[in-house]
N, C-alpha and C. Protein backbone atom coordinates (compact mmCIF):
# COMPACT_ATOMS: atom_id res chain seq x y z
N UNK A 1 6.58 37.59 12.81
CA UNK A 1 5.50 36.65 12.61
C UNK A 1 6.03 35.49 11.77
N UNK A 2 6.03 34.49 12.20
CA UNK A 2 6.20 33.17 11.75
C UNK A 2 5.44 33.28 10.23
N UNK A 3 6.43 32.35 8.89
CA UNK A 3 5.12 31.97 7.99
C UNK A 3 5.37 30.96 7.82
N UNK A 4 3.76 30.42 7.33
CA UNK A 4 3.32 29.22 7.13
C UNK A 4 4.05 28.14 6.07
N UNK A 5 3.90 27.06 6.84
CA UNK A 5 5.14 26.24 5.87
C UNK A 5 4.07 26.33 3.94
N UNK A 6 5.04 26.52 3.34
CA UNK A 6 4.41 26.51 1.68
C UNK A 6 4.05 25.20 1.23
N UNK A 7 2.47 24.73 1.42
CA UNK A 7 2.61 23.07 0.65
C UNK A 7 1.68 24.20 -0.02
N UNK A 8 1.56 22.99 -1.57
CA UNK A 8 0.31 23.03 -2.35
C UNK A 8 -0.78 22.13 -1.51
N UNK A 9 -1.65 22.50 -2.29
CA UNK A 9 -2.87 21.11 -2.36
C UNK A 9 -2.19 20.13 -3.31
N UNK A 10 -2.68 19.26 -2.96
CA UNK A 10 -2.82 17.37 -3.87
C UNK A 10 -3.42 18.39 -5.03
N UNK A 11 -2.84 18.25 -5.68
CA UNK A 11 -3.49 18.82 -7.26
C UNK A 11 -3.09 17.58 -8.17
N UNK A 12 -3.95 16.18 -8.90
CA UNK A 12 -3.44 15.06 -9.43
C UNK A 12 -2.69 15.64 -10.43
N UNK A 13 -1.80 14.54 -11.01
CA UNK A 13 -0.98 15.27 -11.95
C UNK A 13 -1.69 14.96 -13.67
N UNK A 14 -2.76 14.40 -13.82
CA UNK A 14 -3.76 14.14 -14.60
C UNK A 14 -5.20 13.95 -14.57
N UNK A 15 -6.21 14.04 -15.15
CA UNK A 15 -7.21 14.71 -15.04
C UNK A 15 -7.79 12.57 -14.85
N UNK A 16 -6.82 11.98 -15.60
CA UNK A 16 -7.77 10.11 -15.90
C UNK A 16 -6.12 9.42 -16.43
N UNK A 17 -6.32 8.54 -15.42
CA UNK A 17 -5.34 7.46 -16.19
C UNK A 17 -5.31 7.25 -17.53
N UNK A 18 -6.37 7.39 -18.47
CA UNK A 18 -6.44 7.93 -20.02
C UNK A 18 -5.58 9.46 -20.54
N UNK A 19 -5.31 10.08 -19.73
CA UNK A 19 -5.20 11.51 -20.29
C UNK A 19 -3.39 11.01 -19.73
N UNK A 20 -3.15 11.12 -18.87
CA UNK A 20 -1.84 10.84 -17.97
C UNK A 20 -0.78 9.75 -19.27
N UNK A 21 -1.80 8.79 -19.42
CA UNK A 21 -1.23 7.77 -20.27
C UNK A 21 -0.58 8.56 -21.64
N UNK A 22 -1.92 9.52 -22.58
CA UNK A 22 -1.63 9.97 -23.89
C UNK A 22 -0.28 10.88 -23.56
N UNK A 23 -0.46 11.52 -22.55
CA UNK A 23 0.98 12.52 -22.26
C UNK A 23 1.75 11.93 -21.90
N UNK A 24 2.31 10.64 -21.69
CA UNK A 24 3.41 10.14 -21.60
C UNK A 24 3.47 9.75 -22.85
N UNK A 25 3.17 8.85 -23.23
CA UNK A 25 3.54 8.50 -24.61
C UNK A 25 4.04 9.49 -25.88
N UNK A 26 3.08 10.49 -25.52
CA UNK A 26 3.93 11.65 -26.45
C UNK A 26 4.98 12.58 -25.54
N UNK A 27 5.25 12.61 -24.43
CA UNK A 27 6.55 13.32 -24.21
C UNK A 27 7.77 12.03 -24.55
N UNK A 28 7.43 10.67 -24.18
CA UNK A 28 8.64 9.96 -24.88
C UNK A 28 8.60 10.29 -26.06
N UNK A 29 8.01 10.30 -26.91
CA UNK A 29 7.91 10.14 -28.42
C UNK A 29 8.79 11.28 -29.04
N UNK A 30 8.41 12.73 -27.97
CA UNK A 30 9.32 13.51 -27.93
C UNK A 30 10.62 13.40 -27.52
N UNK A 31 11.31 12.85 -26.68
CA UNK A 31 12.11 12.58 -25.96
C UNK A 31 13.42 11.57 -26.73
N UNK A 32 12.39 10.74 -27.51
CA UNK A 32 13.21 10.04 -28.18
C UNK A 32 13.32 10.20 -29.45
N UNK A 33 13.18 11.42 -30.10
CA UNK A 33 12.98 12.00 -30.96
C UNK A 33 14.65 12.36 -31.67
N UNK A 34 15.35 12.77 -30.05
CA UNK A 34 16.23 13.46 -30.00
C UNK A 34 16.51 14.82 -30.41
N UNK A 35 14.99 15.82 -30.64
CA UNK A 35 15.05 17.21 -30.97
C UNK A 35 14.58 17.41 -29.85
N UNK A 36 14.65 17.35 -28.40
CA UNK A 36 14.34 18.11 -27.21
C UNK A 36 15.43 19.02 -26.82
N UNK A 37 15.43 20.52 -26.57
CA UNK A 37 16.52 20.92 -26.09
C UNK A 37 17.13 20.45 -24.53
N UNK A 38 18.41 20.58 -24.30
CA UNK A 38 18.69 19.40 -23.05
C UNK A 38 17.97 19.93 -22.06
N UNK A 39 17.62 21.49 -22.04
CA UNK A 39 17.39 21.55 -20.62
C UNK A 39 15.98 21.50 -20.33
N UNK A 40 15.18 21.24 -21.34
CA UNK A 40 13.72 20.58 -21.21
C UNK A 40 13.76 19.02 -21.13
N UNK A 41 14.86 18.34 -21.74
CA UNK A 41 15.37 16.59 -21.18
C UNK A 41 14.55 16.65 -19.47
N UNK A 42 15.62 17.29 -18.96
CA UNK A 42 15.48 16.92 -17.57
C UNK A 42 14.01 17.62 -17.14
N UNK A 43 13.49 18.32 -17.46
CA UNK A 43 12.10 18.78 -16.84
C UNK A 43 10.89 17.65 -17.76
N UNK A 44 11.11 17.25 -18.97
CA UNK A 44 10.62 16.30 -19.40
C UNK A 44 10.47 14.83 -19.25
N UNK A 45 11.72 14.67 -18.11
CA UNK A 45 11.94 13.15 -17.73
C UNK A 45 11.11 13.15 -16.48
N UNK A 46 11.49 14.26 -15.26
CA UNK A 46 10.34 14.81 -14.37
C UNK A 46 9.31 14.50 -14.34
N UNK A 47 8.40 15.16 -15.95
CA UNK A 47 6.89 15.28 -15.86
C UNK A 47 6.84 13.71 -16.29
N UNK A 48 7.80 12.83 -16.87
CA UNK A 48 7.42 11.88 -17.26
C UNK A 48 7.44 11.06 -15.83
N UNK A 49 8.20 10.98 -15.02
CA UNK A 49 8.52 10.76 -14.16
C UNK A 49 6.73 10.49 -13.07
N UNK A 50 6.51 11.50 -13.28
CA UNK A 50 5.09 12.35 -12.09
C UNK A 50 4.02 11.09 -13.21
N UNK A 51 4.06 11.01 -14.40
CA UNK A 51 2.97 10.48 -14.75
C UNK A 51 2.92 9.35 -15.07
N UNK A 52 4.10 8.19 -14.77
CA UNK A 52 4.18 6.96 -15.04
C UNK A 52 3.67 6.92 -13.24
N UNK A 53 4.22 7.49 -12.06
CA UNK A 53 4.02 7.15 -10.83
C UNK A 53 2.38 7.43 -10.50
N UNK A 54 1.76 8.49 -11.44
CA UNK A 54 0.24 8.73 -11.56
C UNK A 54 -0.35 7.20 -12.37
N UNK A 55 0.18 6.48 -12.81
CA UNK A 55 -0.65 5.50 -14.28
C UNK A 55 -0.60 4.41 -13.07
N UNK A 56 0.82 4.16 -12.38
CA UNK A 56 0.64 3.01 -11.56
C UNK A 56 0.25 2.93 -10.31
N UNK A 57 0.02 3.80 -9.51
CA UNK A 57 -1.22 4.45 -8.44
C UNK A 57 -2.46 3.96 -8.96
N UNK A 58 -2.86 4.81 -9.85
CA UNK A 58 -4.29 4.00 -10.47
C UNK A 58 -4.28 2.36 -11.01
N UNK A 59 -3.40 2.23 -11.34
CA UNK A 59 -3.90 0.91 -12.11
C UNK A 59 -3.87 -0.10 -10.43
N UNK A 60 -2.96 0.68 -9.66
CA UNK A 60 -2.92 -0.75 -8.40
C UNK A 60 -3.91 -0.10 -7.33
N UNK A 61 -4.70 1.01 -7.74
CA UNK A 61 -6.01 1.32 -6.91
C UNK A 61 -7.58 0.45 -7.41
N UNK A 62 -7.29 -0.18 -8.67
CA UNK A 62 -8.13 -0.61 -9.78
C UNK A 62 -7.72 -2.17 -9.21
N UNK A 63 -6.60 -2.41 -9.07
CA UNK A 63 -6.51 -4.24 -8.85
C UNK A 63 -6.88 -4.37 -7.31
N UNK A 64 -6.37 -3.23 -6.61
CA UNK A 64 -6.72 -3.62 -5.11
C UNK A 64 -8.29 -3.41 -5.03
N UNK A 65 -9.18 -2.61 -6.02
CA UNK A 65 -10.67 -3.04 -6.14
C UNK A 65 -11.15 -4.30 -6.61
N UNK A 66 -9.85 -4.91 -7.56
CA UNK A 66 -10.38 -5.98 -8.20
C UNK A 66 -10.59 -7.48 -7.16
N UNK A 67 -9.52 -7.09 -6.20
CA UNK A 67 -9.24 -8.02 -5.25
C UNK A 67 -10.67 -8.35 -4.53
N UNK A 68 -10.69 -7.04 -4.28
CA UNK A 68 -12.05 -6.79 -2.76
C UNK A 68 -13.04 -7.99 -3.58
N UNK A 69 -13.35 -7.27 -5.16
CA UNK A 69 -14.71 -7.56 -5.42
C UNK A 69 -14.34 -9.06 -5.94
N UNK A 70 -13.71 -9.84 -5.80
CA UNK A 70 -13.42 -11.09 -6.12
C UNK A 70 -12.75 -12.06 -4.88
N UNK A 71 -13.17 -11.54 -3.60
CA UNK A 71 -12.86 -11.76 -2.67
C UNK A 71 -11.77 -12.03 -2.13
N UNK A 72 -10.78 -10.69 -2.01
CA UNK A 72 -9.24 -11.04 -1.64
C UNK A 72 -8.49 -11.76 -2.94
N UNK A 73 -8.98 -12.24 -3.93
CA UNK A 73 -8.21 -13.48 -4.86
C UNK A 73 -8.03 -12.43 -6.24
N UNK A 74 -7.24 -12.45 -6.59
CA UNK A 74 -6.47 -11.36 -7.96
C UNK A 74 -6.87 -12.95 -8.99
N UNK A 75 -7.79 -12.67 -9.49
CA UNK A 75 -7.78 -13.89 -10.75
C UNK A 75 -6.98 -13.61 -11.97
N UNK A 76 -6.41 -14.55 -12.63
CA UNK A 76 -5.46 -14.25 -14.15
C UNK A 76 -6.84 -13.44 -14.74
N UNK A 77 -6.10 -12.80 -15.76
CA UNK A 77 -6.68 -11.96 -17.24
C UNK A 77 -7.31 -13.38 -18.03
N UNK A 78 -8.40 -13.23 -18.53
CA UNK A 78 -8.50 -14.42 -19.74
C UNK A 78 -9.25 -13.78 -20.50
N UNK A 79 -8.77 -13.39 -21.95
CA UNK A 79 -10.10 -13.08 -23.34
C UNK A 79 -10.61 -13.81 -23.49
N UNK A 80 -12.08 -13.61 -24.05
CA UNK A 80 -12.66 -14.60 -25.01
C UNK A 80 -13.10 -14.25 -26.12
């Protein structure tokens, strides 16, 4: 009997571009710490890896909304 090829589900790799964000910032913080043991380096560059590509997914799912609702036109940032 044949088995089934092994995928997961899409499981996101953060719960909010808020949460994704705080765990990067503290695995660099770790990272550049220089007390990581090496062979958590490379599984730590990984997860960092998964959640910078999670922050910029969202943020260019957020501008390609910004587009729609401003009709196709990406306007500059301006404070006031």
């Amino acid at each position: 009997m044949p088995k089934a090829p092994a995928s997961s589900p899409a499981v996101p790799v953060a719960a909010s571009y808020e949460a994704a964000l705080e765990e990067l910032e503290q695995l660099v913080a770790r990272i550049e710490s220089g007390q990581m043991p090496l062979d958590q380096l490379l599984s730590g560059y990984q997860r960092g890896a998964e959640l910078l590509k999670f922050c910029r997914d969202r943020l260019e799912a957020v501008e390609d909304q910004i587009k729609v609702l401003d009709e196709g036109t990406l306007k500059p940032w301006t404070q006031e």
